[in-house]
PDB file of N, CA and C in Angstrom:
ATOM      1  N   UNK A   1      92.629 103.355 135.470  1.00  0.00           N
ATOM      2  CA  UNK A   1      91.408 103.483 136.211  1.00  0.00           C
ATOM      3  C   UNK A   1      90.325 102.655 135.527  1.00  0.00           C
ATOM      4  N   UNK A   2      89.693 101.466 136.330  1.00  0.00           N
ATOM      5  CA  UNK A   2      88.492 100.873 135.750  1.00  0.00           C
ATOM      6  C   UNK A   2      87.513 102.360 135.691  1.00  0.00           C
ATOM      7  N   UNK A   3      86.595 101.995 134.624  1.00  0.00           N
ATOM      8  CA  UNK A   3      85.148 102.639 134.526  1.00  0.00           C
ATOM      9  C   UNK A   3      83.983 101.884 134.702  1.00  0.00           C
ATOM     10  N   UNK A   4      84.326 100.844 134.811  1.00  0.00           N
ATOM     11  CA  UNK A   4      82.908  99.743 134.546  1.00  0.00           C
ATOM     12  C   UNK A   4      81.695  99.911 134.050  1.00  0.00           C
ATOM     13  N   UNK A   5      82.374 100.668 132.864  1.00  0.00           N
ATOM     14  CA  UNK A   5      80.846 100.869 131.460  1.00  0.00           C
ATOM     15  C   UNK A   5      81.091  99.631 131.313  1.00  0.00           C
ATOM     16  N   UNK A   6      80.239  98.713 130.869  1.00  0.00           N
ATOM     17  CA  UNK A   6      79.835  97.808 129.985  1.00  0.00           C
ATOM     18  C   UNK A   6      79.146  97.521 129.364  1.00  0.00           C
ATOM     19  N   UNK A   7      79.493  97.212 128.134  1.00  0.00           N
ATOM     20  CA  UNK A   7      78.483  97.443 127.194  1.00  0.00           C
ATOM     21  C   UNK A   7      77.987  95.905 126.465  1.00  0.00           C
ATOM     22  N   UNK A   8      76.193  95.829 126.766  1.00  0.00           N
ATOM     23  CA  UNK A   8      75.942  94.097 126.425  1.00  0.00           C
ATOM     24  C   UNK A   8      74.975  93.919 125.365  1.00  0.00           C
ATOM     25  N   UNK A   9      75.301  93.091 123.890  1.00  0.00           N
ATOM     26  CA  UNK A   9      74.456  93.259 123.447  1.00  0.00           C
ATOM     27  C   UNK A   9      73.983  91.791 122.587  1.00  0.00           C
ATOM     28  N   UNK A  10      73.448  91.522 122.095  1.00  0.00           N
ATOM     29  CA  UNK A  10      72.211  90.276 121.605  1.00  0.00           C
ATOM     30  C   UNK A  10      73.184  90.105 120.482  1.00  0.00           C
ATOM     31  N   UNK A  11      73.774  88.453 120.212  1.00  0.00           N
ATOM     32  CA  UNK A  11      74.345  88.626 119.177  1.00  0.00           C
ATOM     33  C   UNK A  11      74.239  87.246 118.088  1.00  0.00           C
ATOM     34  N   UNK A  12      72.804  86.787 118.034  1.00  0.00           N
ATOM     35  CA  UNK A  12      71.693  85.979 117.967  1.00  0.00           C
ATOM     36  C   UNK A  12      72.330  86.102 115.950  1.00  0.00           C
ATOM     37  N   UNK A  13      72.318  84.418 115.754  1.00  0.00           N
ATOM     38  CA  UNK A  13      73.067  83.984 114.842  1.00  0.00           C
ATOM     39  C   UNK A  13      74.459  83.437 114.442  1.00  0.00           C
ATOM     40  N   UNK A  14      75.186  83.999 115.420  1.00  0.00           N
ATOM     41  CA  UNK A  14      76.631  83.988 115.627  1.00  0.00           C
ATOM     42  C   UNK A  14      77.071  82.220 116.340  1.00  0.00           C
ATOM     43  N   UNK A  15      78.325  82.246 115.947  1.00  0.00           N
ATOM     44  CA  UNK A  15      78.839  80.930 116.338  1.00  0.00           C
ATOM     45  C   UNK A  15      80.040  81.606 117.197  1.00  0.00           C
ATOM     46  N   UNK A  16      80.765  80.745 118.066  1.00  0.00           N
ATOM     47  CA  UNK A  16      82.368  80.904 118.077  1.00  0.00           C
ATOM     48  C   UNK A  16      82.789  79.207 118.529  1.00  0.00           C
ATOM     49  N   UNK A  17      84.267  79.729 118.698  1.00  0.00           N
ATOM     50  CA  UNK A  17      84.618  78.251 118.668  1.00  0.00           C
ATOM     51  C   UNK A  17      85.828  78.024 119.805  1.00  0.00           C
ATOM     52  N   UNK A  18      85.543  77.162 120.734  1.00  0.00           N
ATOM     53  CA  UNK A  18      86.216  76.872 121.957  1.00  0.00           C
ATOM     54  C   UNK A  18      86.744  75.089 121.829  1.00  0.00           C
ATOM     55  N   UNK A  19      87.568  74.904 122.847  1.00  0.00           N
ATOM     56  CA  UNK A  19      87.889  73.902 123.557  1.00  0.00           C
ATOM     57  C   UNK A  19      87.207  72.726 122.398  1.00  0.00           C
ATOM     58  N   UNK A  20      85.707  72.629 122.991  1.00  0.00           N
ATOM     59  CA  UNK A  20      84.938  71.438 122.661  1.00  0.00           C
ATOM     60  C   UNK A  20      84.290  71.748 121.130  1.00  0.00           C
ATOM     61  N   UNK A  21      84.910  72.423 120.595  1.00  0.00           N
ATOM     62  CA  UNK A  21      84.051  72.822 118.649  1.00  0.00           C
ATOM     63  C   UNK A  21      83.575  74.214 118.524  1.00  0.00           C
ATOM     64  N   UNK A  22      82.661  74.035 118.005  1.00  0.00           N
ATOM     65  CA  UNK A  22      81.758  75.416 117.631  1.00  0.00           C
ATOM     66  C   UNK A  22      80.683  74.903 118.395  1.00  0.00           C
ATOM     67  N   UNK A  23      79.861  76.371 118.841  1.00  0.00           N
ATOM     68  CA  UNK A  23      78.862  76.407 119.758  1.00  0.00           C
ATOM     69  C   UNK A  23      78.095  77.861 119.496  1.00  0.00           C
ATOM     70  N   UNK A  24      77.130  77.770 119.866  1.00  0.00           N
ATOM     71  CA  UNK A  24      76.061  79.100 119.265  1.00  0.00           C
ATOM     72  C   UNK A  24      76.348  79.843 120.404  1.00  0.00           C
ATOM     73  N   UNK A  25      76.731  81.632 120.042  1.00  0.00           N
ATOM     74  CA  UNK A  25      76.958  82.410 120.992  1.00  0.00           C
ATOM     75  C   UNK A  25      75.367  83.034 120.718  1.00  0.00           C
ATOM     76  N   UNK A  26      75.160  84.042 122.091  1.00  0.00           N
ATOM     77  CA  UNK A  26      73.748  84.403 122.317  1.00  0.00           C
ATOM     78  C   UNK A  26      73.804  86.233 122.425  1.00  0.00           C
ATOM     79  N   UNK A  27      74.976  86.156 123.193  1.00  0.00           N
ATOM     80  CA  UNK A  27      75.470  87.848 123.881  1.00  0.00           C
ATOM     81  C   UNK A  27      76.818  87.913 123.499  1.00  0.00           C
ATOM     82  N   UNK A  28      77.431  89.393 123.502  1.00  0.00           N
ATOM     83  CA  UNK A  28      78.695  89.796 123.719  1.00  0.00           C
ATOM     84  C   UNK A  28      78.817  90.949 124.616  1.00  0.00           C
ATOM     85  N   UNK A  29      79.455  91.053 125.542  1.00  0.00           N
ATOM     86  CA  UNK A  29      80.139  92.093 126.291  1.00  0.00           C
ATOM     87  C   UNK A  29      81.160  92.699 126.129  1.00  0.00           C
ATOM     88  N   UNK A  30      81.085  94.163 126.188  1.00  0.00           N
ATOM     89  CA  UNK A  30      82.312  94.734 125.715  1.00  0.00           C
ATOM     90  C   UNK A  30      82.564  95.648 126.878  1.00  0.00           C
ATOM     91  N   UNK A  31      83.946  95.649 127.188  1.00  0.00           N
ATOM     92  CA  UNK A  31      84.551  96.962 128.795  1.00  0.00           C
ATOM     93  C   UNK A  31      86.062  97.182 128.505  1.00  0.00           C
ATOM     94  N   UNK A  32      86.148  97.755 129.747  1.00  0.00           N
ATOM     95  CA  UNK A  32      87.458  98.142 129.364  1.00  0.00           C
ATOM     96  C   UNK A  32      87.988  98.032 130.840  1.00  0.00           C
ATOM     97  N   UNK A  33      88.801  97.560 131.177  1.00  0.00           N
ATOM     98  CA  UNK A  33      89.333  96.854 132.324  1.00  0.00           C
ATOM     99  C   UNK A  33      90.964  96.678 132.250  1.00  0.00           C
ATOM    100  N   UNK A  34      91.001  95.837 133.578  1.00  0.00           N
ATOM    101  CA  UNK A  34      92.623  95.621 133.489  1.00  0.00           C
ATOM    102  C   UNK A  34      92.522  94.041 132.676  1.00  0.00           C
ATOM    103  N   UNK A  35      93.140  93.466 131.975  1.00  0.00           N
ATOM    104  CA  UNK A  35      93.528  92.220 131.017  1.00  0.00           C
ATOM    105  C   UNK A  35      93.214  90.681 132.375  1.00  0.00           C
ATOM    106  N   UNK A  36      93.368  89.769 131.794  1.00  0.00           N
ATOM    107  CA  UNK A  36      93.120  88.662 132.669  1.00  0.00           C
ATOM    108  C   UNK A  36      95.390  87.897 131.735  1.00  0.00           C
ATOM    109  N   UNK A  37      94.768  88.546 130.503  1.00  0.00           N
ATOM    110  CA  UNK A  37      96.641  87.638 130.121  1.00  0.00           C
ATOM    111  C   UNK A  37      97.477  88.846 129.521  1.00  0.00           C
ATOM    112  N   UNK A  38      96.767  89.465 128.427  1.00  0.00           N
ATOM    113  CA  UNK A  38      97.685  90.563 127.728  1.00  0.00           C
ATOM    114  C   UNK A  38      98.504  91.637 128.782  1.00  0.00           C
ATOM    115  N   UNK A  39      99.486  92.056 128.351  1.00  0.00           N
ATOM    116  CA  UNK A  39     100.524  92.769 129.320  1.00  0.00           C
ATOM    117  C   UNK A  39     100.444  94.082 129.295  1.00  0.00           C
ATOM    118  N   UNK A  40      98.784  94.621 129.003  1.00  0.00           N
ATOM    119  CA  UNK A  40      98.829  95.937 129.233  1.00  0.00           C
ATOM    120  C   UNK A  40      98.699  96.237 130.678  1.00  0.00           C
ATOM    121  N   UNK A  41      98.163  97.281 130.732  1.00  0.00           N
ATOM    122  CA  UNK A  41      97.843  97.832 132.316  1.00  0.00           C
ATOM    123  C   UNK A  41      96.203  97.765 131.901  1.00  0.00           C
ATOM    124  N   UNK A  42      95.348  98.102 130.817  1.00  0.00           N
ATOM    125  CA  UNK A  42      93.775  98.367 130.765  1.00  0.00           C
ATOM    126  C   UNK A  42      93.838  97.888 129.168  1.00  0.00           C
ATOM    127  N   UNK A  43      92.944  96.779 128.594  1.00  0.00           N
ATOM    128  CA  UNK A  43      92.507  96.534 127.290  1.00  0.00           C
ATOM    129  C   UNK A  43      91.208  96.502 127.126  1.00  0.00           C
ATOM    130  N   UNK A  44      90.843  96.650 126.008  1.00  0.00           N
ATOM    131  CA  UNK A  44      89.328  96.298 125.438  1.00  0.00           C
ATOM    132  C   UNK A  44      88.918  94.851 125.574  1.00  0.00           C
ATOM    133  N   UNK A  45      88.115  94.379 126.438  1.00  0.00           N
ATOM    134  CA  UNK A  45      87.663  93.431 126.340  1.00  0.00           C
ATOM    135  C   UNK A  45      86.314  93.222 126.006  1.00  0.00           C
ATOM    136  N   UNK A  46      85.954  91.673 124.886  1.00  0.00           N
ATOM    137  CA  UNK A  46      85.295  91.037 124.435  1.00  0.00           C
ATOM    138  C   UNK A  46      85.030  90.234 124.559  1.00  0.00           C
ATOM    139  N   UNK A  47      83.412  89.851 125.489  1.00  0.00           N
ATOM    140  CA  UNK A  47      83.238  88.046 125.780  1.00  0.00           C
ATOM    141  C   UNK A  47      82.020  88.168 125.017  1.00  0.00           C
ATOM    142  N   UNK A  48      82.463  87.158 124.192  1.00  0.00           N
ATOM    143  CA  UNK A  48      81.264  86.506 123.134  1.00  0.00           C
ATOM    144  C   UNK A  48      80.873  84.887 123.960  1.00  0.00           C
ATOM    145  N   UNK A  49      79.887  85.082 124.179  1.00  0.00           N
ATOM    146  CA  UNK A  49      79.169  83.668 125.039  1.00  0.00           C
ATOM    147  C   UNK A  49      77.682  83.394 124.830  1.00  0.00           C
ATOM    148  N   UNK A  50      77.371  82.370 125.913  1.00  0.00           N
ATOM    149  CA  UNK A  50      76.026  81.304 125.266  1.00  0.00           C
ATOM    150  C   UNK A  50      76.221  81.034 127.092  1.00  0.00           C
ATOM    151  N   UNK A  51      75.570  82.186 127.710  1.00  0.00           N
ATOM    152  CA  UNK A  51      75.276  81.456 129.163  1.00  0.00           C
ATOM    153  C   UNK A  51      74.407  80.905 129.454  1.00  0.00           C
ATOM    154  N   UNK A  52      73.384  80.044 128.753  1.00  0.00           N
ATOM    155  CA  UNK A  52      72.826  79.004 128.460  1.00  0.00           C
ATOM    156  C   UNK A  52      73.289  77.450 128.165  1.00  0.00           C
ATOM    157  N   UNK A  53      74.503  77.686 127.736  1.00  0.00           N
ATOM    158  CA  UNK A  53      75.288  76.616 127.537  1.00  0.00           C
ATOM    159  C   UNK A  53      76.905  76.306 128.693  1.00  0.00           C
ATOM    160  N   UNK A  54      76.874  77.008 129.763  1.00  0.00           N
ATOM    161  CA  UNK A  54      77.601  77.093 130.801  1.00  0.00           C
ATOM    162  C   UNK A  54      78.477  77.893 130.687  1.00  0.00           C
ATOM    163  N   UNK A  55      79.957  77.842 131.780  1.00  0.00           N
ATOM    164  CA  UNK A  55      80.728  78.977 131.094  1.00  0.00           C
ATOM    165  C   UNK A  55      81.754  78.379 130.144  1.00  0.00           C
ATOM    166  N   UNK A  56      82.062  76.946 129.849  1.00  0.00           N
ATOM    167  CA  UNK A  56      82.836  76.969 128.739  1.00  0.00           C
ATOM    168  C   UNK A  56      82.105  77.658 127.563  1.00  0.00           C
ATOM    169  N   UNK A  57      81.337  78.133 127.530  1.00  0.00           N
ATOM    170  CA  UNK A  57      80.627  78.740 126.181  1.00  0.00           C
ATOM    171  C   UNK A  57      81.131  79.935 126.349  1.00  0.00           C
ATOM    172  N   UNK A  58      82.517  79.994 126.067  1.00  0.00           N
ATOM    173  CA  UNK A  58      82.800  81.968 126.241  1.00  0.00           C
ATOM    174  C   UNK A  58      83.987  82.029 125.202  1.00  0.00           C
ATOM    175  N   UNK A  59      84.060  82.626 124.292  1.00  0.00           N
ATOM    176  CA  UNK A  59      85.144  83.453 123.859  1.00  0.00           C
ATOM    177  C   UNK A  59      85.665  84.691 123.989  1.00  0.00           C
ATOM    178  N   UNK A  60      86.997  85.207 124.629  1.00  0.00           N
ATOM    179  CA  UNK A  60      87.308  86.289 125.367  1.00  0.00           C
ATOM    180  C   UNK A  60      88.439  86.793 124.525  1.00  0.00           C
ATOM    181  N   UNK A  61      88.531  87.997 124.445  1.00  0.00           N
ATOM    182  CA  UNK A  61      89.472  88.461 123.577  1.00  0.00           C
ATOM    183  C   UNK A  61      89.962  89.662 124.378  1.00  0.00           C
ATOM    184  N   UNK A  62      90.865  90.125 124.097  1.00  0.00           N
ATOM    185  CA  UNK A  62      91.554  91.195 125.188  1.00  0.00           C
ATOM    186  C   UNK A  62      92.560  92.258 123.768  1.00  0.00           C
ATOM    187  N   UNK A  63      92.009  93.188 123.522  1.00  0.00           N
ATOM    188  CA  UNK A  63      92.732  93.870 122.792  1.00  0.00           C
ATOM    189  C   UNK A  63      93.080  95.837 123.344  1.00  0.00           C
ATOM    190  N   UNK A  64      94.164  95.651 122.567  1.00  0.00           N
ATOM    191  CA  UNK A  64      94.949  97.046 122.835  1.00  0.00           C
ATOM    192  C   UNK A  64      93.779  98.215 122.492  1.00  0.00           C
ATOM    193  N   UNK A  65      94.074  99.717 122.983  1.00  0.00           N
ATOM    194  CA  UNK A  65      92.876 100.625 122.305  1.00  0.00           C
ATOM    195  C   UNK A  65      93.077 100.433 120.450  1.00  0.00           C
ATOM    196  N   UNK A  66      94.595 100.758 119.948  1.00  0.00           N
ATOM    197  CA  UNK A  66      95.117 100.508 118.841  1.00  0.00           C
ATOM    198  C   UNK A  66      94.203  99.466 117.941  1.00  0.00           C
ATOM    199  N   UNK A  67      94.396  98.170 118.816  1.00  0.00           N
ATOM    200  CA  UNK A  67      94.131  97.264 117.577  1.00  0.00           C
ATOM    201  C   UNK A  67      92.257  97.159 117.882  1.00  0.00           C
ATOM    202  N   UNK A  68      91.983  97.724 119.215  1.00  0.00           N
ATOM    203  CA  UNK A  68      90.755  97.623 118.861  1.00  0.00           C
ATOM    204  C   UNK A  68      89.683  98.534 118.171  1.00  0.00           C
ATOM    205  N   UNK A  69      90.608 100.016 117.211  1.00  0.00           N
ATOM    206  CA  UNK A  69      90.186 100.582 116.444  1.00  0.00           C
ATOM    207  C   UNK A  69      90.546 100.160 115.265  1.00  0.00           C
ATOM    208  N   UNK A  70      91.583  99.324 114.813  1.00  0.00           N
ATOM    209  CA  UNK A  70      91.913  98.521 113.827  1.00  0.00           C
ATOM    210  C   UNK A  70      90.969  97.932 113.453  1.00  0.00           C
ATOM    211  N   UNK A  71      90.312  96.842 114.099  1.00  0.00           N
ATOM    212  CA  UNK A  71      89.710  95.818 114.414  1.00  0.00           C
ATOM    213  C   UNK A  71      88.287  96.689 113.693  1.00  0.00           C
ATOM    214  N   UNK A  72      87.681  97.815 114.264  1.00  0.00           N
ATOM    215  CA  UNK A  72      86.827  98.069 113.591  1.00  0.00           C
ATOM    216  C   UNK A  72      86.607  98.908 112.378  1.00  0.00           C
ATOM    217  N   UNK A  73      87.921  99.586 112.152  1.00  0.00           N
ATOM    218  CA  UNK A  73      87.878 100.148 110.796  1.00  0.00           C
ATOM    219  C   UNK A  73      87.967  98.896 110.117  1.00  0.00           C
ATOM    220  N   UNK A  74      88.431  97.409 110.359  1.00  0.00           N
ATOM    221  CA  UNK A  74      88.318  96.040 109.275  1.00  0.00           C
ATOM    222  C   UNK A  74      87.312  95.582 109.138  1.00  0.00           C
ATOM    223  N   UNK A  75      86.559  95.858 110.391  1.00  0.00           N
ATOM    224  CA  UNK A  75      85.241  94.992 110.157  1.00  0.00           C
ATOM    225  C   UNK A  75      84.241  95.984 109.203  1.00  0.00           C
ATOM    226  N   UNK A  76      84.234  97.310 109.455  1.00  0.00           N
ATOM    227  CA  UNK A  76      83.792  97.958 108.582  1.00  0.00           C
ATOM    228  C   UNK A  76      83.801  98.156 107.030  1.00  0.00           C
ATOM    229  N   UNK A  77      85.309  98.005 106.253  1.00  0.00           N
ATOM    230  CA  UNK A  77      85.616  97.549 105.307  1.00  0.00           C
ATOM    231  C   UNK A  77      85.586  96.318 104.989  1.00  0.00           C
ATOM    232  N   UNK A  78      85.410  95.164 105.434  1.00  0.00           N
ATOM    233  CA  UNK A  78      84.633  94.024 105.130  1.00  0.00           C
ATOM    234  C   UNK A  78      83.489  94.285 105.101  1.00  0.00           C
ATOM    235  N   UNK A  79      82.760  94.519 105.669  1.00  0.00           N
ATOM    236  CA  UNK A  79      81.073  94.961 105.589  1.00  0.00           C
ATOM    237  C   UNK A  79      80.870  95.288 104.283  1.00  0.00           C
ATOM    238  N   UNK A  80      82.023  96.581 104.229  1.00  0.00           N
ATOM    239  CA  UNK A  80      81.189  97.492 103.145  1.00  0.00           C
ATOM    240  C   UNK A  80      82.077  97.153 101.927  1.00  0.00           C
ATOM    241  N   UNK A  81      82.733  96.157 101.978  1.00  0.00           N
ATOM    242  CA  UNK A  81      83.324  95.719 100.260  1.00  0.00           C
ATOM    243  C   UNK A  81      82.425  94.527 100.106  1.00  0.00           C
ATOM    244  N   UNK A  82      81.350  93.578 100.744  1.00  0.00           N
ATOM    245  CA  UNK A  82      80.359  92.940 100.486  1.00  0.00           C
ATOM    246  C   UNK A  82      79.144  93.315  99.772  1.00  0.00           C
ATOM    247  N   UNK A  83      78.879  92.314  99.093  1.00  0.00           N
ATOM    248  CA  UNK A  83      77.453  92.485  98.085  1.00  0.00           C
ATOM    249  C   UNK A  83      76.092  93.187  99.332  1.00  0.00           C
ATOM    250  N   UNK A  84      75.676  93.952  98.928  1.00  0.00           N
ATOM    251  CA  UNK A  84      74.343  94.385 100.079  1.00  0.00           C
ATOM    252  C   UNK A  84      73.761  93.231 100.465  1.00  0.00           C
ATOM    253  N   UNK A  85      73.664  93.029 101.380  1.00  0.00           N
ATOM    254  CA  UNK A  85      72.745  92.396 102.493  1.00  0.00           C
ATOM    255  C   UNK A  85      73.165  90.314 102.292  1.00  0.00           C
ATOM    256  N   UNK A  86      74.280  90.270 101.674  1.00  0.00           N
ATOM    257  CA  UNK A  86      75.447  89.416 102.226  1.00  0.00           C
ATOM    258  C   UNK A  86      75.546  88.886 103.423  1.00  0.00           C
ATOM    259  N   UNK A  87      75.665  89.758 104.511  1.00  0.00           N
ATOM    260  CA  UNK A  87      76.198  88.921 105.642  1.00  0.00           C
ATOM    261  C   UNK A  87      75.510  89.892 106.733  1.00  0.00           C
ATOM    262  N   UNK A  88      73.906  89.542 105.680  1.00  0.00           N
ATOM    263  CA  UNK A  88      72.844  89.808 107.102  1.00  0.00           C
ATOM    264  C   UNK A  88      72.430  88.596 107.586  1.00  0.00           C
ATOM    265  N   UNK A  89      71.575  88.758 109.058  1.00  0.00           N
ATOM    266  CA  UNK A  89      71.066  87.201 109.683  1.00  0.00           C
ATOM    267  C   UNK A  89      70.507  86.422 108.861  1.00  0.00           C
ATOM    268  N   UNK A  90      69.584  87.006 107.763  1.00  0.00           N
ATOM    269  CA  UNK A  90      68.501  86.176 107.581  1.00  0.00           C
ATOM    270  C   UNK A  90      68.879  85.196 106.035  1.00  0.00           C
ATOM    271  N   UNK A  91      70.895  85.452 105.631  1.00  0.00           N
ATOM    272  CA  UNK A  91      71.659  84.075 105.130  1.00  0.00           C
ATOM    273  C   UNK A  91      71.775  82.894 105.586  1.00  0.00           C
ATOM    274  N   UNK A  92      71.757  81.730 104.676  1.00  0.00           N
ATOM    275  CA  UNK A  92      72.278  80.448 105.169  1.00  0.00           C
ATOM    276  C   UNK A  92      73.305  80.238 104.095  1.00  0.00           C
ATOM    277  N   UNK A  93      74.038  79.055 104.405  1.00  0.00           N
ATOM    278  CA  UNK A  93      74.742  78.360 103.041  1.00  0.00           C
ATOM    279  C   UNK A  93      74.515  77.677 102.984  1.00  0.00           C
TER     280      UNK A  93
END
């Protein structure tokens, strides 16, 4: 069963990388739907984009419920095995 929560949020700093290089993403959307490739029946989906920059500016990711609690217990333990305030916006290299 779709729900069509979606959830959109500002993701100002961020890059991703398509087709034509790297390109500055602006937003990400997150739902839960039926897949466009993965062979579930309903995955977590993720479009990280720059609809300012057309729609090749999209990175789409399609993950299982599984790996998309994976996914954030890792990002969380990356976070939090980093030096404080590491891999806040206001870094450059």
């Amino acid at each position: 069963m779709c729900t069509y929560v979606t959830e959109k949020i500002e993701v100002d700093g961020s890059s991703g990388k398509g087709p034509q290089g790297w390109f500055p993403l602006s937003h990400a959307t997150v739902y839960v739907d039926h897949p466009v490739h993965a062979p579930q029946e309903h995955t977590l989906n993720i479009d990280f984009i720059n609809p300012a920059a057309g729609p090749a500016a999209r990175v789409a990711v399609e993950l299982t419920e599984e790996s998309a609690l994976a996914l954030i217990d890792a990002i969380r333990a990356a976070l939090a095995s980093a030096p404080p305030g590491l891999a806040s916006a206001g870094q450059h290299r």
